[in-house]
Protein backbone atom coordinates (compact mmCIF):
# COMPACT_ATOMS: atom_id res chain seq x y z
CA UNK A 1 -30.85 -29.43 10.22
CA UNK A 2 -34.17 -31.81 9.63
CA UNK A 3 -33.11 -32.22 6.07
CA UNK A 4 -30.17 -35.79 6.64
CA UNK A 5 -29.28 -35.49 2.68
CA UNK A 6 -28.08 -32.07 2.97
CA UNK A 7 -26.54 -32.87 6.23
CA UNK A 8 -24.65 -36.28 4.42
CA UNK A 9 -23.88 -34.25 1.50
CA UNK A 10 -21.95 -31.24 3.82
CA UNK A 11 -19.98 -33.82 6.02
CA UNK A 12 -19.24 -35.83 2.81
CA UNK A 13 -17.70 -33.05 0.99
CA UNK A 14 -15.66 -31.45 4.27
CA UNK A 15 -14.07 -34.75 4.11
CA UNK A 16 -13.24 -34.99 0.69
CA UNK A 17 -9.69 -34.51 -0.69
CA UNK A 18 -10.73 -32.91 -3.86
CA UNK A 19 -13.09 -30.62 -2.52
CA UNK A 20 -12.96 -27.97 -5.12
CA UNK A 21 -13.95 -30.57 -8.31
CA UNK A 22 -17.54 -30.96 -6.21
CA UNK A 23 -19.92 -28.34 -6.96
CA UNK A 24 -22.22 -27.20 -4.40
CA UNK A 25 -25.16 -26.06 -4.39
CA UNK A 26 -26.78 -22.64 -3.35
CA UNK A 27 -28.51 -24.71 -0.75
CA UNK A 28 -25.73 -26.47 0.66
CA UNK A 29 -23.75 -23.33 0.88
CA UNK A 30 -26.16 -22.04 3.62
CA UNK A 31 -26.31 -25.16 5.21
CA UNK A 32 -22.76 -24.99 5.40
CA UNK A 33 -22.18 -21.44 6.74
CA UNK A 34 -25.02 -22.08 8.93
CA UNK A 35 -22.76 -25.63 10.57
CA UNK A 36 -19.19 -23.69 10.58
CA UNK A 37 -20.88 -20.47 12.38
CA UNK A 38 -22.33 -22.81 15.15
CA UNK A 39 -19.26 -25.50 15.35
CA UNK A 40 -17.48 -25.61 18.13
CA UNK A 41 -13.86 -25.55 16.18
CA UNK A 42 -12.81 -22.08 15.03
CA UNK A 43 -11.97 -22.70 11.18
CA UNK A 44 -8.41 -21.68 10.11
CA UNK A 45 -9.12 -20.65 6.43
CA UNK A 46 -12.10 -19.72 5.00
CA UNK A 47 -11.32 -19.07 0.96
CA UNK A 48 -14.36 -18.49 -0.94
CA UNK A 49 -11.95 -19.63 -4.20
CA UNK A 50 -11.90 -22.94 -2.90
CA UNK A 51 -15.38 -23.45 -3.37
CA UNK A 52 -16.96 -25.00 -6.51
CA UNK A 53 -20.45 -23.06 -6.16
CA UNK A 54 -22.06 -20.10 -7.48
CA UNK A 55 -21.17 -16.49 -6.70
CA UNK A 56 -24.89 -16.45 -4.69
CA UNK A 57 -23.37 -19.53 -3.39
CA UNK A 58 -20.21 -17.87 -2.33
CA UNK A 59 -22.68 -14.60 -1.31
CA UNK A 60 -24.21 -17.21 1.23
CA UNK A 61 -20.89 -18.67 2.44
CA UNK A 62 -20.08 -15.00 4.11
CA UNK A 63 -21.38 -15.18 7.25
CA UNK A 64 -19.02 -18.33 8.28
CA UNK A 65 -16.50 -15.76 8.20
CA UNK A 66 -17.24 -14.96 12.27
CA UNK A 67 -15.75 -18.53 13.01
CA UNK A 68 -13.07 -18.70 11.01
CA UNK A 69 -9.01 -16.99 11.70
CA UNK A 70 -8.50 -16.10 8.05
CA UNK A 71 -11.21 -15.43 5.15
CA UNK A 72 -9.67 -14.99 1.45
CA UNK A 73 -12.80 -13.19 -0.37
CA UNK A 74 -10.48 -12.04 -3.11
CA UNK A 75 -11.83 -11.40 -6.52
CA UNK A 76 -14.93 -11.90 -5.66
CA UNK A 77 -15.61 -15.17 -7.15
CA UNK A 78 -14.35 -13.66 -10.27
CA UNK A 79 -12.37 -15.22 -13.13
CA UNK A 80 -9.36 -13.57 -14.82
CA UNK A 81 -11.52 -12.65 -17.64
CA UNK A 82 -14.31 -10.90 -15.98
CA UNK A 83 -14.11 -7.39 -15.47
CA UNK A 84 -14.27 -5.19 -12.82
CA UNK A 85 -17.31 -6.24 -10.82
CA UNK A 86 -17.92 -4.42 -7.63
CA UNK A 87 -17.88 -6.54 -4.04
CA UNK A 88 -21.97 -5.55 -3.36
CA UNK A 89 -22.32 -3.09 -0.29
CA UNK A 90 -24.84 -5.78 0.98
CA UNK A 91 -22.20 -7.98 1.12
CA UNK A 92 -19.90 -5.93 3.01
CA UNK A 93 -23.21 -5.44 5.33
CA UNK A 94 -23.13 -9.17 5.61
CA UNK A 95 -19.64 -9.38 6.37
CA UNK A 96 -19.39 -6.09 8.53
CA UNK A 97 -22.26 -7.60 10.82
CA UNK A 98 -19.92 -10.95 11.17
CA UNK A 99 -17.18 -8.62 11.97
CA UNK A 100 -18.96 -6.36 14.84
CA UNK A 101 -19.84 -9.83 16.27
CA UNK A 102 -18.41 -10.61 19.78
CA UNK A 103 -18.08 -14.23 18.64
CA UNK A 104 -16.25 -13.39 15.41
CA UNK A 105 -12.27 -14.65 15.81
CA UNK A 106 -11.40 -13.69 12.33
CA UNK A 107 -7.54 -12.09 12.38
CA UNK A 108 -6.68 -12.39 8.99
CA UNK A 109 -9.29 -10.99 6.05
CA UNK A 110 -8.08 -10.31 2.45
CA UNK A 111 -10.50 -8.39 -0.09
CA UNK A 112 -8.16 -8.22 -2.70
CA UNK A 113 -9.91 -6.54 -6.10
CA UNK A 114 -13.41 -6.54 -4.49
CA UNK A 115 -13.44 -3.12 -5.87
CA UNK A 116 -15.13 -1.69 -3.03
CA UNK A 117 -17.10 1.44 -2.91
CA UNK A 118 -17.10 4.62 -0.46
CA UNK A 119 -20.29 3.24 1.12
CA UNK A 120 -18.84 -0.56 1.78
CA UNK A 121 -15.26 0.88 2.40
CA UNK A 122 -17.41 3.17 5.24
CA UNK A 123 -19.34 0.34 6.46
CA UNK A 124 -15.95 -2.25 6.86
CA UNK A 125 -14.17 0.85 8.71
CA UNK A 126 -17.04 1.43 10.91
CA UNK A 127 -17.09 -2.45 11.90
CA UNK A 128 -13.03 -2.48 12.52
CA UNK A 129 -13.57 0.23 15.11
CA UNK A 130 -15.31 -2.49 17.23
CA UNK A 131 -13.68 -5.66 16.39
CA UNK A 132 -10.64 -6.46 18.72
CA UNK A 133 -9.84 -9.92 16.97
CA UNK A 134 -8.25 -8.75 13.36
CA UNK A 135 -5.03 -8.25 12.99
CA UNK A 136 -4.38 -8.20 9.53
CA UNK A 137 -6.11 -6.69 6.67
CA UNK A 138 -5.61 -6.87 2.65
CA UNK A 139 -7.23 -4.05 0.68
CA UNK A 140 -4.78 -4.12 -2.78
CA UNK A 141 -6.33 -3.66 -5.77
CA UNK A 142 -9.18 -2.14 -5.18
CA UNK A 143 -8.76 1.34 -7.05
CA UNK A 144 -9.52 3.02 -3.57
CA UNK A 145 -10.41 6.61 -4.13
CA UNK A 146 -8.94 9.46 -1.78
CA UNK A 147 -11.72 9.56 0.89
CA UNK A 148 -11.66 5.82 1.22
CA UNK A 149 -7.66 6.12 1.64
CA UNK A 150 -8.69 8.46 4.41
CA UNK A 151 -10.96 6.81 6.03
CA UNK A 152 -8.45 3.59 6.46
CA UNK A 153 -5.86 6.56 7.37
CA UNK A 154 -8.54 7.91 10.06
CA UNK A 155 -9.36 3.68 11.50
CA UNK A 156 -5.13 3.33 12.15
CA UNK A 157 -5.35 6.72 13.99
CA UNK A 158 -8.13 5.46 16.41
CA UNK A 159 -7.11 4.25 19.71
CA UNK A 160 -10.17 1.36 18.91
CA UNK A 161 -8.27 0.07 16.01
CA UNK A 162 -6.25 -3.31 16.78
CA UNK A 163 -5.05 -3.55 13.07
CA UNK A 164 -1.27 -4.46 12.60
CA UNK A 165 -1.20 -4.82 9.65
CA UNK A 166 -3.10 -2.85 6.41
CA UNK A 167 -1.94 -3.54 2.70
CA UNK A 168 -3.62 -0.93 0.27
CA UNK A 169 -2.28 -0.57 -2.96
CA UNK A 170 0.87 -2.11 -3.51
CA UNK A 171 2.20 -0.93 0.32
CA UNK A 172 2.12 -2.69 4.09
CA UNK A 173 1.40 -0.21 6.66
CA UNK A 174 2.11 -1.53 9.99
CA UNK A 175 -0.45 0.57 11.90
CA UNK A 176 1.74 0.47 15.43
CA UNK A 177 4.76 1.46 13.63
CA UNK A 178 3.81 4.15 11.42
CA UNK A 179 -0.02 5.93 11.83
CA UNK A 180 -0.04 7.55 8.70
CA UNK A 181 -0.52 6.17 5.00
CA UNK A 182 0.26 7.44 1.71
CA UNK A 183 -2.19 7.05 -1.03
């Protein structure tokens, strides 16, 4: 990072108490995904709500994701009073690439009213199949349609999936306890 301001401001606000009363930039936001993906330390939590940025700003924050244990992208960045805005499938790209990462020691990933569609929900699956780090994944409130429900149904069934743990609307399937899930 040639740029020592941006560099000052990212260290300055990772120490900070009160990190969510400092807004950050668009900038800084890639700056900062680009320092967490290449750190040494694994991050414990990586919750997109506790940023003070834009949602491009959260959109660049994604790809920290592959060095974190848990990432919280629930809501989307969205406030109680917007409505139902759909997670973008380039989005779920982003994140789906972070996931099929051999580097990527993320075991915990909530996407809580992202209000994914077929395509993303397709595109996450297709990344679980090949991820052997996540344990745990939270898919309530997403209005998932039938094939979607299936295709989760079809990633427990696979001898590739390492899930323990899927929450879809309103119920916990433990995926080594029971293979099947009702919609």
């Amino acid at each position: 990072m040639k740029d020592h301001s941006v560099y000052q401001e990212i260290t300055e606000f990772l120490k900070s108490e009160n990190r969510s009363e400092k807004k950050l930039s668009e900038f800084c936001c890639s700056a900062l995904a680009y320092m967490l993906q290449v750190s040494e330390e694994v991050l414990d939590e990586l919750d997109l709500d506790r940023y003070n940025t834009s949602p491009e700003g959260q959109h660049r924050l994604i790809p920290a994701v592959r060095n974190c244990r848990k990432a919280v992208l629930s809501h989307c960045g969205l406030s109680e009073t917007e409505s139902k805005v759909r997670l973008q499938d380039s989005d779920v790209e982003l994140l789906s690439s972070g996931l099929k990462s051999p580097h990527c020691r993320l075991d915990t990933l909530s996407l809580r009213r992202c209000w994914l569609s077929e395509i993303s929900c397709s595109t996450l699956v297709s990344a679980l199949k090949s991820n052997i780090h996540l344990r745990d994944l939270d898919l309530r409130d997403n209005d998932l349609q039938d094939s979607q429900v299936k295709l989760l149904r079809d990633l427990l069934e696979s001898p590739d999936c390492r899930l323990e743990t899927l929450r879809i609307n309103g119920e916990t399937i433990r995926a080594k306890i029971q293979k099947t899930c009702e919609y």
